[in-house]
PDB file of N, CA and C in Angstrom:
ATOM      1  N   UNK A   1     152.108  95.094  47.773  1.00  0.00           N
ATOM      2  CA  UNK A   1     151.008  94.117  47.802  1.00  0.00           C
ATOM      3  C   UNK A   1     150.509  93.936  46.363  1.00  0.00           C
ATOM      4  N   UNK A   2     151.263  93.140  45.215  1.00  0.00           N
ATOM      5  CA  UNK A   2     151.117  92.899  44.256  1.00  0.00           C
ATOM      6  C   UNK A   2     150.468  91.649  43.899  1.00  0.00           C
ATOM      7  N   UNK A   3     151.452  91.018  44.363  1.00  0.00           N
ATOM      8  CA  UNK A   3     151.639  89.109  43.996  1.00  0.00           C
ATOM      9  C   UNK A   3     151.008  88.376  45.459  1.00  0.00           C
ATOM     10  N   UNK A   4     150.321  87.828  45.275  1.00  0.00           N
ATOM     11  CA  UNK A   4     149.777  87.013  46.718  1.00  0.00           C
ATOM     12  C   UNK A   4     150.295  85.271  46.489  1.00  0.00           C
ATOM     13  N   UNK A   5     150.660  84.621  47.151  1.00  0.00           N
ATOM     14  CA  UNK A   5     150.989  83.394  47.188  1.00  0.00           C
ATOM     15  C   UNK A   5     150.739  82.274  47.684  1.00  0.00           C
ATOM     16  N   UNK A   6     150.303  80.788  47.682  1.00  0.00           N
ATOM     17  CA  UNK A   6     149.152  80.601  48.605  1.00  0.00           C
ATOM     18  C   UNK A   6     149.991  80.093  49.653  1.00  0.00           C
ATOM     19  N   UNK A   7     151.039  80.027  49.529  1.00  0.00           N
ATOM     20  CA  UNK A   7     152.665  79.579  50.568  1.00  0.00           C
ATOM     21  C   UNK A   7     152.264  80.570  51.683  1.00  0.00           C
ATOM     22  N   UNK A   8     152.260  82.121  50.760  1.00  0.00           N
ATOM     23  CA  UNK A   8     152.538  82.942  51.916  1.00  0.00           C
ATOM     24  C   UNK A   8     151.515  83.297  52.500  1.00  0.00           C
ATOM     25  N   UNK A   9     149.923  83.241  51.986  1.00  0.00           N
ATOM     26  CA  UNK A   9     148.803  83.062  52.861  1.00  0.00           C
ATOM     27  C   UNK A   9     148.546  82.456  53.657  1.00  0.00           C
ATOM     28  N   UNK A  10     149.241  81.144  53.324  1.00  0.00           N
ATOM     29  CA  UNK A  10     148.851  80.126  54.886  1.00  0.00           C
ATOM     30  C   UNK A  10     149.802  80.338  55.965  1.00  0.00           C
ATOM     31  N   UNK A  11     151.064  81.048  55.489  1.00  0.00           N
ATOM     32  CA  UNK A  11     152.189  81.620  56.651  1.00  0.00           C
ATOM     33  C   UNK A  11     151.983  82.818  57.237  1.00  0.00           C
ATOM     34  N   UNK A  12     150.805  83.511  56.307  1.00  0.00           N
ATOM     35  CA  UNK A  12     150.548  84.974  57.064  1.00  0.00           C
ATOM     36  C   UNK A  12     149.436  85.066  57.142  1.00  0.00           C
ATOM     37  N   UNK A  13     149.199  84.983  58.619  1.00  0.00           N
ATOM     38  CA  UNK A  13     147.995  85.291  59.762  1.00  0.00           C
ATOM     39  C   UNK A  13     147.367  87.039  59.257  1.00  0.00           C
ATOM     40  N   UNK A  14     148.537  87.657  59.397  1.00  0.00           N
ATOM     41  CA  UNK A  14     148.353  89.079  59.324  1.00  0.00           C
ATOM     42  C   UNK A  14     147.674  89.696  58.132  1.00  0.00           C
ATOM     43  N   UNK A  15     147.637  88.893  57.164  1.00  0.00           N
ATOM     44  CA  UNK A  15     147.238  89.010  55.821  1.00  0.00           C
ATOM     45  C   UNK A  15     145.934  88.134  55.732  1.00  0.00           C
ATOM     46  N   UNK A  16     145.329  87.897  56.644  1.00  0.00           N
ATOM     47  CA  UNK A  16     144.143  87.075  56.405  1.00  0.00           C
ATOM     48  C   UNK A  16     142.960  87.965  55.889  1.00  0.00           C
ATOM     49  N   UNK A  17     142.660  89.026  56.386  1.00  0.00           N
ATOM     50  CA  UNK A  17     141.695  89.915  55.505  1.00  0.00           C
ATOM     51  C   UNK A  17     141.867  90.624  54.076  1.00  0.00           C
ATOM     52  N   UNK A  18     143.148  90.620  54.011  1.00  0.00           N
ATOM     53  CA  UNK A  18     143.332  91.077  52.131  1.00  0.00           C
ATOM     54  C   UNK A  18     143.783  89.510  51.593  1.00  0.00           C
ATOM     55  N   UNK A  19     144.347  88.793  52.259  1.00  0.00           N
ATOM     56  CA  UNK A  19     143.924  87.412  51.237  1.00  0.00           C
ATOM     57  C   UNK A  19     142.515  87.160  50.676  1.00  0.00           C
ATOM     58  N   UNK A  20     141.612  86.927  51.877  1.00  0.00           N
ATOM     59  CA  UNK A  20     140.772  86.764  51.634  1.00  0.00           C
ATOM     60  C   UNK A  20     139.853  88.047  50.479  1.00  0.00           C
ATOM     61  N   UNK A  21     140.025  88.784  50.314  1.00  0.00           N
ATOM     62  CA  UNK A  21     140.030  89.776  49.250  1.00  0.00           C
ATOM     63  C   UNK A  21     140.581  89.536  48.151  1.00  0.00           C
ATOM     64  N   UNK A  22     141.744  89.284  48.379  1.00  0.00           N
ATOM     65  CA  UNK A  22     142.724  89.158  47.039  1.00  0.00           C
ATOM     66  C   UNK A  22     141.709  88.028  46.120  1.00  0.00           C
ATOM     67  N   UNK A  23     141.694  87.172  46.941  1.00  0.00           N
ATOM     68  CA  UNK A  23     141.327  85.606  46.496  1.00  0.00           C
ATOM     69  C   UNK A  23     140.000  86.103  45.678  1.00  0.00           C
ATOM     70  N   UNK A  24     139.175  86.716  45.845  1.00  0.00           N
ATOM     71  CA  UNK A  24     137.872  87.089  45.478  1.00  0.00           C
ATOM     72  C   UNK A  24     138.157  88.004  44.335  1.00  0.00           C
ATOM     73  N   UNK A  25     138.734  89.159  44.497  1.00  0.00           N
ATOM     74  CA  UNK A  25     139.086  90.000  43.483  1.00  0.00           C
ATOM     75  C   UNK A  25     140.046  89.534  42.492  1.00  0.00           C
ATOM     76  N   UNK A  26     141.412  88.845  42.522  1.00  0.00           N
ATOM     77  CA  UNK A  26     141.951  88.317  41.912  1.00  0.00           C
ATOM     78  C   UNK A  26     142.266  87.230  42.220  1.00  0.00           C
ATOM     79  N   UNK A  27     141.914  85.602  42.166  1.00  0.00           N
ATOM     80  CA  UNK A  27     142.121  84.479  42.022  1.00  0.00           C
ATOM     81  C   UNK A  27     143.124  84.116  40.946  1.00  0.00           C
ATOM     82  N   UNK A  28     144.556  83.362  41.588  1.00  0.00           N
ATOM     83  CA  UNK A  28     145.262  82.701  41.473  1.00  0.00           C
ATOM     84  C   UNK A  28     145.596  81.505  40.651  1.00  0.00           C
TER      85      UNK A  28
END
């Protein structure tokens, strides 16, 4: 869980609570 992608955020449901983290802590 390095690289977040916004491809693969909107394809992964399962990842909706550390996206939403990621996005805050490290923005893209």
């Amino acid at each position: 869980m390095g690289r977040f992608d916004p491809k693969k955020l909107m394809g992964g449901k399962k990842f909706e609570p550390v996206t939403m983290r990621a996005n805050i802590t490290r923005p893209t």
